[in-house]
N, C-alpha and C. Protein backbone atom coordinates (compact mmCIF):
# COMPACT_ATOMS: atom_id res chain seq x y z
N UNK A 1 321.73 168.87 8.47
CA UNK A 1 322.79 169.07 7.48
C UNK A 1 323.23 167.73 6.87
N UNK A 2 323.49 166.26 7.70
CA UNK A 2 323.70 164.84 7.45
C UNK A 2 323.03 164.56 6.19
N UNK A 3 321.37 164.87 6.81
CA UNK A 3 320.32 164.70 5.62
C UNK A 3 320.64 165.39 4.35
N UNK A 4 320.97 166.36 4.35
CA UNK A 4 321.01 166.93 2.93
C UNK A 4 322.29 166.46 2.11
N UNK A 5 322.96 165.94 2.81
CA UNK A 5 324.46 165.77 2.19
C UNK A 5 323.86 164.53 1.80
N UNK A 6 323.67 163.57 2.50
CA UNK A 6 322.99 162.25 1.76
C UNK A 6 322.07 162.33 0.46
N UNK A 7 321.48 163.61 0.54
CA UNK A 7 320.11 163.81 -0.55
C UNK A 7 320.88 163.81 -1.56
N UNK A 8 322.23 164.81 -1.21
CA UNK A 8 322.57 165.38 -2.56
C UNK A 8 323.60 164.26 -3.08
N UNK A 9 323.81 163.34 -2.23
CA UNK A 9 325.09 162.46 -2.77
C UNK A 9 323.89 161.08 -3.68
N UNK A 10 322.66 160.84 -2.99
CA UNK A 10 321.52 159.70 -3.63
C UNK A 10 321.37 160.56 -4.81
N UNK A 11 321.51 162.22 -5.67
CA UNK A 11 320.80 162.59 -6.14
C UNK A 11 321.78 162.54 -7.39
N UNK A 12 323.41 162.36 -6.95
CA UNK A 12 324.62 162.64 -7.89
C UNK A 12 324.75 161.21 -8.21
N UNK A 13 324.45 160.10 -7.43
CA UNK A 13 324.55 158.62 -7.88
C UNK A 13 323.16 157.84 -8.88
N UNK A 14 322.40 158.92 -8.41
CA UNK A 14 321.25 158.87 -9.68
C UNK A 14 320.81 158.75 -10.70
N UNK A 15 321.62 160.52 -10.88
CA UNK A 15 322.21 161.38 -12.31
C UNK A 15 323.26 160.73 -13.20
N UNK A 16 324.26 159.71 -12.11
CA UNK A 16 325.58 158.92 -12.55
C UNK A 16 324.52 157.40 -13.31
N UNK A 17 323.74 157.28 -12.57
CA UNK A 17 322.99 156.09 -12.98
C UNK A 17 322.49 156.24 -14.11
N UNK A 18 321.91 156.93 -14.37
CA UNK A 18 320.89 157.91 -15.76
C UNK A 18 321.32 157.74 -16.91
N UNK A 19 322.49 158.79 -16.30
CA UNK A 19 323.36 158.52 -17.61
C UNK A 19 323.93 157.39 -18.26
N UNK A 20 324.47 156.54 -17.50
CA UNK A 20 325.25 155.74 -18.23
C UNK A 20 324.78 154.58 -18.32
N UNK A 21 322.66 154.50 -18.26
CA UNK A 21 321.55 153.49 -18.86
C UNK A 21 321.70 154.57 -19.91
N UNK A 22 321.73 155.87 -20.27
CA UNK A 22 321.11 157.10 -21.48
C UNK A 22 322.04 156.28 -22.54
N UNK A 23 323.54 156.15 -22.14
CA UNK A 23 324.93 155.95 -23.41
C UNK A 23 324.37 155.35 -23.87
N UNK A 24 324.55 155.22 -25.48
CA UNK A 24 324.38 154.43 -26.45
C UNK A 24 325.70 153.12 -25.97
N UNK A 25 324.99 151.88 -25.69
CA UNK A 25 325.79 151.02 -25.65
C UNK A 25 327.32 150.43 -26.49
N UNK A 26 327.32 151.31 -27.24
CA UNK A 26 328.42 151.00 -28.33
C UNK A 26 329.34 152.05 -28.08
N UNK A 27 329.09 153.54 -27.10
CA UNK A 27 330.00 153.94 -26.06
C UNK A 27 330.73 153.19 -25.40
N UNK A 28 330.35 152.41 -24.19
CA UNK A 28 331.23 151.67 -23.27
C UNK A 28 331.91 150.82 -24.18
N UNK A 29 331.70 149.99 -24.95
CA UNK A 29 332.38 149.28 -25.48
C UNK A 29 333.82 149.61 -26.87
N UNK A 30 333.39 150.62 -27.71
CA UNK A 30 334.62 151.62 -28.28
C UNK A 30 335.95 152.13 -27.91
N UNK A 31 336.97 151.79 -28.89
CA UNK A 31 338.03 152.23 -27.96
C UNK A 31 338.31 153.56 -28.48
N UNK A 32 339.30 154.68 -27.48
CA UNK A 32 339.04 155.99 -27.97
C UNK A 32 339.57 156.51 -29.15
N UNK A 33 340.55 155.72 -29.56
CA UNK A 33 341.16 155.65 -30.90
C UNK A 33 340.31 155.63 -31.78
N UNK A 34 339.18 154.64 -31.78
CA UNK A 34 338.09 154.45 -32.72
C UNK A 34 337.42 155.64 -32.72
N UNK A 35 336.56 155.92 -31.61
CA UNK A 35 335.85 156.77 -31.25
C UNK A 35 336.44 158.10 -31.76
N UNK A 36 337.58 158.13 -31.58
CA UNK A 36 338.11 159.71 -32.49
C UNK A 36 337.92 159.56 -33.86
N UNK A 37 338.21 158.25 -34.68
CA UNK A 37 338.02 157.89 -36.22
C UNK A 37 336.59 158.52 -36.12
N UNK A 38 335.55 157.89 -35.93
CA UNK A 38 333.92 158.43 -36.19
C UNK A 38 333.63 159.72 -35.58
N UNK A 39 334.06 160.42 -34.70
CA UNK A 39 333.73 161.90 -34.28
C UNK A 39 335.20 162.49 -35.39
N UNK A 40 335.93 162.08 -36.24
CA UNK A 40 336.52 162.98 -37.00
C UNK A 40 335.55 162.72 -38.69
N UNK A 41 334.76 162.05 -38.61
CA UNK A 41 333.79 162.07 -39.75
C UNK A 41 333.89 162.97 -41.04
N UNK A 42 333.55 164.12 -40.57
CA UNK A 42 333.43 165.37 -41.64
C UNK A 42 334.66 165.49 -42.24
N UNK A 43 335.59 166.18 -41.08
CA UNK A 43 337.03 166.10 -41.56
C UNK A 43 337.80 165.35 -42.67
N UNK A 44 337.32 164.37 -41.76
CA UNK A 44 338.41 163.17 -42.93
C UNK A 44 337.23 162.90 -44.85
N UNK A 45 336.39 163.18 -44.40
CA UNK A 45 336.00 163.17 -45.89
C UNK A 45 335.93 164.52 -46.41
N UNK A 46 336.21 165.67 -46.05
CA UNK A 46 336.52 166.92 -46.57
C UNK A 46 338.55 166.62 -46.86
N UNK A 47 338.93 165.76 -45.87
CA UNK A 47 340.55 165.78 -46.49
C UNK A 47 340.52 164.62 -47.79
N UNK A 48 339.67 163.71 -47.51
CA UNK A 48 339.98 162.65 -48.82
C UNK A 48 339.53 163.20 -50.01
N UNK A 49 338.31 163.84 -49.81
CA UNK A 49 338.29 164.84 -51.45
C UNK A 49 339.22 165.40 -52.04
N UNK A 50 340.01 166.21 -51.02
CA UNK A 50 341.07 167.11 -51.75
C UNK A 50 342.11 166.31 -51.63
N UNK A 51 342.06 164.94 -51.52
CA UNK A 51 343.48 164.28 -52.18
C UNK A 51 342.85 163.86 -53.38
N UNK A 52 341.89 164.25 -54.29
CA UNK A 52 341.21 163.20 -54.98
C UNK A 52 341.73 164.32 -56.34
N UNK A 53 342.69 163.61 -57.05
CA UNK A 53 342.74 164.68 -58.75
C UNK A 53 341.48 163.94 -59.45
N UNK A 54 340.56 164.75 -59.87
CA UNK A 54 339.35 164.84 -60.73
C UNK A 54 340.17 164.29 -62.14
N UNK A 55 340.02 163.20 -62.55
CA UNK A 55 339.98 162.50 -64.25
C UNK A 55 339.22 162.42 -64.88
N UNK A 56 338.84 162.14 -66.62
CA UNK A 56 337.39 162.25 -67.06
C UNK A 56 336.90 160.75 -66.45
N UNK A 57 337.75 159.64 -66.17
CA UNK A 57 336.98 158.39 -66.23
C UNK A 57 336.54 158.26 -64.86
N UNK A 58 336.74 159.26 -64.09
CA UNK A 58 336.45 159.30 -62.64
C UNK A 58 335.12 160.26 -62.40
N UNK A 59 335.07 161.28 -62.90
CA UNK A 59 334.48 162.08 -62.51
C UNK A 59 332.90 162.17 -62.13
N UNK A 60 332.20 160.90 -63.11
CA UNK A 60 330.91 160.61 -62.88
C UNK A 60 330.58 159.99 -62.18
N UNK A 61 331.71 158.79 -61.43
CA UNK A 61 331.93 158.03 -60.10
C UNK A 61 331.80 158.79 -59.03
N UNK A 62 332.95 160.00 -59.40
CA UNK A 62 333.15 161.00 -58.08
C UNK A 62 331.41 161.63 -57.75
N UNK A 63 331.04 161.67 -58.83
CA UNK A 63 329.54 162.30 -59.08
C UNK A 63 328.72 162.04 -57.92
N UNK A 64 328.25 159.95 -58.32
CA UNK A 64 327.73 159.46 -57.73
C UNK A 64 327.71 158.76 -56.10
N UNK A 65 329.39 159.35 -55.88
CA UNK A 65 329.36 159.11 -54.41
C UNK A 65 328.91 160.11 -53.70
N UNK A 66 329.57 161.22 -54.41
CA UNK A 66 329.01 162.56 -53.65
C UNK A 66 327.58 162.76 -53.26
N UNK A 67 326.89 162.40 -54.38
CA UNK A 67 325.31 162.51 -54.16
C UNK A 67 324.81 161.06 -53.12
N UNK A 68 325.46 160.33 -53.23
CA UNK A 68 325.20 159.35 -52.08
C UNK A 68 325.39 159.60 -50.85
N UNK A 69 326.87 160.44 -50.58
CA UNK A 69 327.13 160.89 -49.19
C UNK A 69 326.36 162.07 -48.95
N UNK A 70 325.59 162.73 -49.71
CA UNK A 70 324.86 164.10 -49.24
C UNK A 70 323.04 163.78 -48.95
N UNK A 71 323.29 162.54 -49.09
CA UNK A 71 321.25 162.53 -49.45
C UNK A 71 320.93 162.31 -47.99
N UNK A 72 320.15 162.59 -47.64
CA UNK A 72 319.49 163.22 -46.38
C UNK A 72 319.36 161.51 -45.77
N UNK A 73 319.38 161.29 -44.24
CA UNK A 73 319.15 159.94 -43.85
C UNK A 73 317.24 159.84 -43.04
N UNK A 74 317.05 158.68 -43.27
CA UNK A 74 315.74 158.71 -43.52
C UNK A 74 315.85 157.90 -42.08
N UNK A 75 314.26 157.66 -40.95
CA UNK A 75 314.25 156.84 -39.63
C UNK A 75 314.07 155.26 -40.10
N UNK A 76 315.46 154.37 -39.30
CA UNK A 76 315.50 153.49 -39.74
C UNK A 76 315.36 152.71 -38.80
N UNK A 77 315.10 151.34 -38.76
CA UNK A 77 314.55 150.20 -37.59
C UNK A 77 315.50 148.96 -37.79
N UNK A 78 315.62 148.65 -37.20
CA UNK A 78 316.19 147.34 -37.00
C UNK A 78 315.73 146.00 -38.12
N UNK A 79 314.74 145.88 -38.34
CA UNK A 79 313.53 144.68 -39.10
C UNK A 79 313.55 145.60 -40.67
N UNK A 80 314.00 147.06 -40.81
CA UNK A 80 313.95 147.43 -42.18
C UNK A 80 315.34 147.09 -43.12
N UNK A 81 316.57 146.56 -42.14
CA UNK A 81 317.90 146.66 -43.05
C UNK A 81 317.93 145.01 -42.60
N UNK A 82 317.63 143.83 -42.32
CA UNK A 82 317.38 142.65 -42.65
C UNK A 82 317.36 142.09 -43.56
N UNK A 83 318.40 141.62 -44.15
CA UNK A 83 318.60 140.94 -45.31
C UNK A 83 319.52 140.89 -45.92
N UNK A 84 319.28 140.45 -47.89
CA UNK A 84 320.33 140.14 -48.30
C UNK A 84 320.78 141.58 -49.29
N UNK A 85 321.47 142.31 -49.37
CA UNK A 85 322.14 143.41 -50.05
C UNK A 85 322.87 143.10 -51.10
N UNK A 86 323.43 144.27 -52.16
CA UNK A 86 324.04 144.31 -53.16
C UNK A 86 325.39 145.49 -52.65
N UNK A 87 326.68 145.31 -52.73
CA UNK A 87 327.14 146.47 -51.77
C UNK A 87 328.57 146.46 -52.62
N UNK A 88 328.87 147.60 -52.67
CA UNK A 88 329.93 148.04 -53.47
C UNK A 88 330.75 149.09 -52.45
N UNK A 89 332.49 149.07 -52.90
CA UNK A 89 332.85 150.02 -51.79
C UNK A 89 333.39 151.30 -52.88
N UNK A 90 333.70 152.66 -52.37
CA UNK A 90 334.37 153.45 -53.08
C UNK A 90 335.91 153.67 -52.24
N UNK A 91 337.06 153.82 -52.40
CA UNK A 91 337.89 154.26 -51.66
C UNK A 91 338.04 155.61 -52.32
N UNK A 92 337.84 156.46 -51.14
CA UNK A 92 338.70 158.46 -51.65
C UNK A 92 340.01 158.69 -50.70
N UNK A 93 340.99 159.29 -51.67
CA UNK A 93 341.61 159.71 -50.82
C UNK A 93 342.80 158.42 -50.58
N UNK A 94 343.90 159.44 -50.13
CA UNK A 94 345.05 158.38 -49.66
C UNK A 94 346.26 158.33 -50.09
N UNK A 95 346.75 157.45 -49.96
CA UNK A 95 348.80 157.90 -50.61
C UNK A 95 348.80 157.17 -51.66
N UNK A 96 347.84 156.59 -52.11
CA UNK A 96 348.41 155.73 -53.43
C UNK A 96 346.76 156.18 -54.32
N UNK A 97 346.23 155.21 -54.92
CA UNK A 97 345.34 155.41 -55.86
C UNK A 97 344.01 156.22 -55.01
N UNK A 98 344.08 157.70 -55.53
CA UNK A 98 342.91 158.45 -54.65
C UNK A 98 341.69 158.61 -55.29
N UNK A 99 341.09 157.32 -55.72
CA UNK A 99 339.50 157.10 -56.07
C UNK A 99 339.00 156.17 -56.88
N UNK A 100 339.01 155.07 -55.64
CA UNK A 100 339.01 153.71 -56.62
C UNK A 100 337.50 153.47 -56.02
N UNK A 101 336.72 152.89 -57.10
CA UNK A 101 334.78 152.13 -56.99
C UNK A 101 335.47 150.85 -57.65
N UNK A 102 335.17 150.09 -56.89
CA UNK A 102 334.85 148.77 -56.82
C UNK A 102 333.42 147.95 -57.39
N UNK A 103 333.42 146.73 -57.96
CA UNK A 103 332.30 146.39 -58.26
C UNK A 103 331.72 145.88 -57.17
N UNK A 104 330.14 145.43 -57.53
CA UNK A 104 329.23 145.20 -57.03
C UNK A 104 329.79 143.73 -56.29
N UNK A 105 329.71 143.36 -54.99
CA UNK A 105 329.35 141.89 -53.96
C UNK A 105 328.25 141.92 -53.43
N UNK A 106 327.47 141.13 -52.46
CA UNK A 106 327.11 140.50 -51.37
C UNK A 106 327.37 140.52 -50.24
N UNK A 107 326.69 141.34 -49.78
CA UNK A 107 326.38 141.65 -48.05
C UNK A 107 324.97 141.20 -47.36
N UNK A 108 325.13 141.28 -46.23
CA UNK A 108 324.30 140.85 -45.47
C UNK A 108 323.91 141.09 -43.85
N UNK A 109 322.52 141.38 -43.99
CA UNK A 109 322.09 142.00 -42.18
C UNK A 109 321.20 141.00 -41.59
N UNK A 110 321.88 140.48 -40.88
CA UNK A 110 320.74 139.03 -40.07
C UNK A 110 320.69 139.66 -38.52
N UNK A 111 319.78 139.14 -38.26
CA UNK A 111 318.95 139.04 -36.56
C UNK A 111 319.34 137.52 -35.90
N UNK A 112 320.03 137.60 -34.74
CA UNK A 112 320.74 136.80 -34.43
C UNK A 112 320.07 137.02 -33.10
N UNK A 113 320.51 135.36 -32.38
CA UNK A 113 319.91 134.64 -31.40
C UNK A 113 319.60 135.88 -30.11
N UNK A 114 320.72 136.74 -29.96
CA UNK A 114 320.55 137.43 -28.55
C UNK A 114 319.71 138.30 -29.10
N UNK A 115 319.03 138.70 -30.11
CA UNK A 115 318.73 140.17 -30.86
C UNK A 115 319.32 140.91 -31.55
N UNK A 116 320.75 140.90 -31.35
CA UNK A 116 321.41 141.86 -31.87
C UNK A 116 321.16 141.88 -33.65
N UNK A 117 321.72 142.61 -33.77
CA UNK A 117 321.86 142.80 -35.41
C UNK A 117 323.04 142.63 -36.13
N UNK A 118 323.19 141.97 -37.05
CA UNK A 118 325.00 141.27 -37.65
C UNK A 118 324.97 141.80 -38.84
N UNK A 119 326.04 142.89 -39.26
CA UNK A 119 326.46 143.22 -40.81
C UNK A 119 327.46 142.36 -41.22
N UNK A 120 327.43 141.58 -42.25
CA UNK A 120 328.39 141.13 -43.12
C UNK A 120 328.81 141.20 -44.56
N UNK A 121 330.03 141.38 -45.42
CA UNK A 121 329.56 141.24 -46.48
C UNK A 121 330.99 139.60 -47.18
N UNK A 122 330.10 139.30 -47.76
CA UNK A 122 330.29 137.73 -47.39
C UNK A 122 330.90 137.28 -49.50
N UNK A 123 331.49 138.29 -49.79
CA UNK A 123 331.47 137.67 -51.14
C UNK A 123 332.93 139.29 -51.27
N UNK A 124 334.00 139.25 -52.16
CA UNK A 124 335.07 139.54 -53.02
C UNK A 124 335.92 139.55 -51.52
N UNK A 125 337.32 140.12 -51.74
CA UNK A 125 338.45 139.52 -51.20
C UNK A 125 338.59 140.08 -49.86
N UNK A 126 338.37 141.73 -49.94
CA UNK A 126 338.30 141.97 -48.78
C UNK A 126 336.76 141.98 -48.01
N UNK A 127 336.72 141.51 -46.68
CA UNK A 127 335.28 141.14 -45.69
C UNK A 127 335.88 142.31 -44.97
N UNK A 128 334.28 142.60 -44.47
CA UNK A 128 333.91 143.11 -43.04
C UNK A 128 332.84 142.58 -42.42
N UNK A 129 332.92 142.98 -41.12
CA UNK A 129 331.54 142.07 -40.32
C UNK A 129 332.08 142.84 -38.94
N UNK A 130 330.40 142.91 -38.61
CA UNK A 130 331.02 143.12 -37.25
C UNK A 130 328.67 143.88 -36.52
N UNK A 131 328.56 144.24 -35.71
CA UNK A 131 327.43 143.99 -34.67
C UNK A 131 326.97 145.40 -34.97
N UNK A 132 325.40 145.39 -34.87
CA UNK A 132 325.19 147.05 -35.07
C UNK A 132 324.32 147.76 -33.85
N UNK A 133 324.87 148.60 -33.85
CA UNK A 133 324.42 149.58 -32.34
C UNK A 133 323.51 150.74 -32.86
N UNK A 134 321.90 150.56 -32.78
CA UNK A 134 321.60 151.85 -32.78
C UNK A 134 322.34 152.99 -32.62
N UNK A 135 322.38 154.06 -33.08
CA UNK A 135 323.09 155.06 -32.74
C UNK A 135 321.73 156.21 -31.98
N UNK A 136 320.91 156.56 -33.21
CA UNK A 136 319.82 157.14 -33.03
C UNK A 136 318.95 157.24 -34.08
N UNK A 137 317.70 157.75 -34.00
CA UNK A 137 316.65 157.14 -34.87
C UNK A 137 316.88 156.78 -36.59
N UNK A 138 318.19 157.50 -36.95
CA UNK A 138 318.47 157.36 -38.65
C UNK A 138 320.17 156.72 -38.37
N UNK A 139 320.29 156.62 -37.39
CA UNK A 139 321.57 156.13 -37.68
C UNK A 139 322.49 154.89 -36.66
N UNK A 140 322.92 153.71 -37.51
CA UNK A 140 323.35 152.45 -36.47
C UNK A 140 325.29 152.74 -36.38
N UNK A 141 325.53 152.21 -35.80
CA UNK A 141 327.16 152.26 -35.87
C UNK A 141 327.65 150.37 -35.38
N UNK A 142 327.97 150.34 -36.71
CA UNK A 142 328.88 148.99 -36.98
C UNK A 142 330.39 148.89 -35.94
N UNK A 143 330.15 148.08 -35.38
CA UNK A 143 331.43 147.82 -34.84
C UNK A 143 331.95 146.41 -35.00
N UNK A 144 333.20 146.08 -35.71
CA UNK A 144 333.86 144.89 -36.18
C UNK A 144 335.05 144.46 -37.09
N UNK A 145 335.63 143.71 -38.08
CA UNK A 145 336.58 143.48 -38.02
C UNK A 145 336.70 143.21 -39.86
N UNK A 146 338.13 143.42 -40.06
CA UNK A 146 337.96 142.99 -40.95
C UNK A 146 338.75 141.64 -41.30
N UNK A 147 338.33 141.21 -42.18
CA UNK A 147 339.37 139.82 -42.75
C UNK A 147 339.74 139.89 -44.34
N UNK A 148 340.04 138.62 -45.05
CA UNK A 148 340.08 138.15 -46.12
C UNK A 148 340.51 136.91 -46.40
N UNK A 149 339.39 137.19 -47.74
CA UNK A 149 338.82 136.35 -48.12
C UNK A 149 337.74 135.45 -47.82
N UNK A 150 338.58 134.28 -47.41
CA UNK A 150 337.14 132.63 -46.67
C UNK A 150 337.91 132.77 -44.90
N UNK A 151 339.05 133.82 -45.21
CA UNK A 151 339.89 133.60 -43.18
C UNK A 151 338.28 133.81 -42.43
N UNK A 152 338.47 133.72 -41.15
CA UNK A 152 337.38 133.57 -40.19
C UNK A 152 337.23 134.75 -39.60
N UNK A 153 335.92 135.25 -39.46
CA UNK A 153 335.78 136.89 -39.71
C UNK A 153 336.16 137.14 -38.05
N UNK A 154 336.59 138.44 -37.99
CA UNK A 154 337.28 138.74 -36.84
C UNK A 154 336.18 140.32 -35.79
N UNK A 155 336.37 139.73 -34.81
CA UNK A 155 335.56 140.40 -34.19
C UNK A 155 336.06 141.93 -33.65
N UNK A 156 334.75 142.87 -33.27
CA UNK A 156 335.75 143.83 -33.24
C UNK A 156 336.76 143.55 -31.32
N UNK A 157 337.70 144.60 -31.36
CA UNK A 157 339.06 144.25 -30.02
C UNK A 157 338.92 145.58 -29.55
N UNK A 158 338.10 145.94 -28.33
CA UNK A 158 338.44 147.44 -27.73
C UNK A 158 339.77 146.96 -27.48
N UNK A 159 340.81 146.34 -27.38
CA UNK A 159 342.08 146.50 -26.54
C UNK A 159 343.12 146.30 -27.76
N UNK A 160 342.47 146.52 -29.04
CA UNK A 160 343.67 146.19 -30.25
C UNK A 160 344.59 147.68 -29.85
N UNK A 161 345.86 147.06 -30.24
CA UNK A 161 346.63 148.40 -29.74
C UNK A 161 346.84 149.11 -30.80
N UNK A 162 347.12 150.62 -30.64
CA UNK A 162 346.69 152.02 -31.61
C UNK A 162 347.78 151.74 -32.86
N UNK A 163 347.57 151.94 -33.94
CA UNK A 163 347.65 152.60 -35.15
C UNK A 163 349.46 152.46 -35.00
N UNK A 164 350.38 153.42 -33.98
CA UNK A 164 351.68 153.33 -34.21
C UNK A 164 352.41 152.14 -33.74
N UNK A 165 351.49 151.39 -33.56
CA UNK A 165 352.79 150.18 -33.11
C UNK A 165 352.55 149.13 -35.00
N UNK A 166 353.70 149.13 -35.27
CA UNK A 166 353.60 148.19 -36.45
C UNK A 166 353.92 147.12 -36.47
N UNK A 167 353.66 146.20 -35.37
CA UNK A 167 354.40 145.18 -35.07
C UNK A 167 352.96 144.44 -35.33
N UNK A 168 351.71 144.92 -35.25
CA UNK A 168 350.71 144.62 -35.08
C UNK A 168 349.54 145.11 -36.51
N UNK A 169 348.61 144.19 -36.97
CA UNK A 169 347.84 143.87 -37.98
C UNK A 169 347.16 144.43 -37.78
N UNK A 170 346.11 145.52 -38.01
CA UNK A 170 344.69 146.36 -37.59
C UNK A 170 343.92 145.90 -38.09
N UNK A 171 343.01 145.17 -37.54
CA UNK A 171 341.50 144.82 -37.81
C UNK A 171 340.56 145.28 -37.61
N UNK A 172 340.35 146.40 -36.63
CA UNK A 172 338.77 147.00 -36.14
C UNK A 172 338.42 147.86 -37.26
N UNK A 173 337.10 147.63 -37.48
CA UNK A 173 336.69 148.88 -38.40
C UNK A 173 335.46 148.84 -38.07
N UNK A 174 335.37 150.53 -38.30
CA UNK A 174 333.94 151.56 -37.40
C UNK A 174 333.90 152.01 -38.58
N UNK A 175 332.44 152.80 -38.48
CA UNK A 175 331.51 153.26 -39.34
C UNK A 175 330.38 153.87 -39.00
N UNK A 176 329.47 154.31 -39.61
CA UNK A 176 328.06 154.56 -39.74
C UNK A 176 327.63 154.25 -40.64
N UNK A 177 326.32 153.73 -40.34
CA UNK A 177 325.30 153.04 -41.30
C UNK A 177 323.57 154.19 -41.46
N UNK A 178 323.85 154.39 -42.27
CA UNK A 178 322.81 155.36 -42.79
C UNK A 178 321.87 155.18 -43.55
N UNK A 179 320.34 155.19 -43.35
CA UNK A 179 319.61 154.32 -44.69
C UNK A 179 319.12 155.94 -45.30
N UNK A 180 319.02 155.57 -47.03
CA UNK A 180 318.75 157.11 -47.31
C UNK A 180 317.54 156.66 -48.12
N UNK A 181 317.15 155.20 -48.48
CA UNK A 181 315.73 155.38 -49.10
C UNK A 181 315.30 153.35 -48.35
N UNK A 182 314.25 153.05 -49.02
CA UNK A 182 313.81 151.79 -48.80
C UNK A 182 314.69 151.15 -49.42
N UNK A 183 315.07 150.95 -50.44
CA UNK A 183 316.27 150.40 -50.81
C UNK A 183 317.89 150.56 -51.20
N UNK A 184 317.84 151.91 -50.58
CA UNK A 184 319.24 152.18 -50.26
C UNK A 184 320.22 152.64 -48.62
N UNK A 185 320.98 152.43 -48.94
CA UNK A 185 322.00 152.87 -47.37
C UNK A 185 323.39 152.77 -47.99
N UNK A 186 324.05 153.80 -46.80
CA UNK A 186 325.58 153.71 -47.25
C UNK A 186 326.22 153.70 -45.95
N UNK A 187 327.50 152.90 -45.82
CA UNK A 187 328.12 152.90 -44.39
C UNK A 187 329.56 153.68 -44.89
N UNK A 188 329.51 154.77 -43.59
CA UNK A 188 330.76 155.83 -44.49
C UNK A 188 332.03 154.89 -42.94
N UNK A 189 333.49 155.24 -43.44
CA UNK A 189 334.10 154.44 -42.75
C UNK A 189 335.12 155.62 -42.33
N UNK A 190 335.18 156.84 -41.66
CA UNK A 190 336.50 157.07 -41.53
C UNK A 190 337.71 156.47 -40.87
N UNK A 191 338.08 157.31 -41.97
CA UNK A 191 339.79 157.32 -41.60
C UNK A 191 340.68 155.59 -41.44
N UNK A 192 339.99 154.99 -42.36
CA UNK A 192 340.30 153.41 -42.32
C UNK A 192 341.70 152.88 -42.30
N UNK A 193 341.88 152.29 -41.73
CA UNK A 193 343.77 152.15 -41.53
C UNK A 193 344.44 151.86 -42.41
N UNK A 194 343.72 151.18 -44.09
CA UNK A 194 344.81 150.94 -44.90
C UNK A 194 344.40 151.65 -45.95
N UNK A 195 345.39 152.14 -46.84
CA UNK A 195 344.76 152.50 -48.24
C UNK A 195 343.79 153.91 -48.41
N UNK A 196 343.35 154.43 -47.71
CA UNK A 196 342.45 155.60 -48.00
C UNK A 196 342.19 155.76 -46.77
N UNK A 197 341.51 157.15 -47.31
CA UNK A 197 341.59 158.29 -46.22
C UNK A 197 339.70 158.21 -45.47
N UNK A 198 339.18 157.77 -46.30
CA UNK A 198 337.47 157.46 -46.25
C UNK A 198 337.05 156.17 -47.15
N UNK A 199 335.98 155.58 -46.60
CA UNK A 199 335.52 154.52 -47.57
C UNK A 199 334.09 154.61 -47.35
N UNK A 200 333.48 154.56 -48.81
CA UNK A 200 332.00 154.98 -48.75
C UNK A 200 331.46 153.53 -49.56
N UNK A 201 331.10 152.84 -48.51
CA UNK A 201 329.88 151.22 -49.33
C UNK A 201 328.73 151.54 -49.74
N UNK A 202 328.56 151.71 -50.92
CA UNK A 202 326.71 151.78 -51.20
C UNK A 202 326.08 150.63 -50.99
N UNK A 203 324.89 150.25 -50.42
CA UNK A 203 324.14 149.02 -50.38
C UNK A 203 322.81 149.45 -51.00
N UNK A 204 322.48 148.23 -51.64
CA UNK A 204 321.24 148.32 -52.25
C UNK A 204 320.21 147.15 -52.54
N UNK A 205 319.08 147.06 -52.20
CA UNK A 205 318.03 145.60 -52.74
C UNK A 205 318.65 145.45 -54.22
């Protein structure tokens, strides 16, 4: 009976082992606050639409995000999003202006000393940057910070404290990074802490 209780306890520390080599490494490290922002995905860009009043000077914008956020994601590698980008953001949604496109900056995906993979975009006022985590075969998840301007880009903080304390500056920003052709990808951002309800970056060669 000793024996079997041992079998079954080597067999539950195993299964415990398994798994948590299986997690996508950008699990352990996420805080759950975040982690609720990106598993509320759908949601929050089905609520930022319907804050969005349709205008004529909007509407072909609204067009082209939509068809950006719907195009199917294609298997992407690490050595295929390397480089230098063209990247524009859209904001939908929100308490003040609900559907602002932004012009075109400068972003950037480098391969850095440990391996990892570094998103930045390195050109207009507001930056992001921050490390990319496979997610699974079509999709990476950015984890990092934001700044502005030339300030010194900020890394992402599992221990930044949540959303209701206002005593405190929010910098983390999560995402998914999605490539939908050879020279396109879009990183969708829910539920971003300032200003809108979703933020959709197109990148492009």
């Amino acid at each position: 009976m000793m024996r079997l209780i041992l079998a079954a306890a080597v067999l539950v520390l195993a299964h415990s082992a398994a798994s948590a080599e299986s997690q996508p490494a950008w699990r352990t490290i996420i805080s759950e606050e975040d982690l609720a922002r990106l598993e509320a995905r759908d949601e929050a860009l089905k609520t930022a639409w319907s804050q969005v009043t349709p205008a004529p000077d909007i509407i072909e914008h609204m067009a082209d995000a939509e068809a950006l956020l719907n195009a199917p994601a294609v298997p992407v590698l690490s050595q295929d999003i390397a480089g230098d980008w063209r990247c524009r953001t859209t904001k939908i949604g929100g308490e003040f202006a609900t559907f602002v496109r932004y012009g075109w900056f400068k972003c950037r995906v480098t391969k850095r000393s440990d391996g990892s993979y570094f998103f930045e975009k390195i050109s207009g006022s507001q930056r992001v940057s921050g490390v990319l985590f496979m997610e699974s075969a079509t999709r990476f998840v950015p984890l990092g910070g934001r700044s502005v301007n030339d300030e010194p880009q900020v890394a992402y903080d599992p221990m930044e404290p949540p959303e209701t304390d206002p005593s405190f500056t929010l910098h983390n920003e999560v995402a998914y990074l999605v490539r939908v052709d050879a020279q396109t990808m879009r990183l969708e951002f829910p539920l971003p802490h300032y200003e809108s309800t979703f933020d959709l970056m197109e990148l492009r060669r």
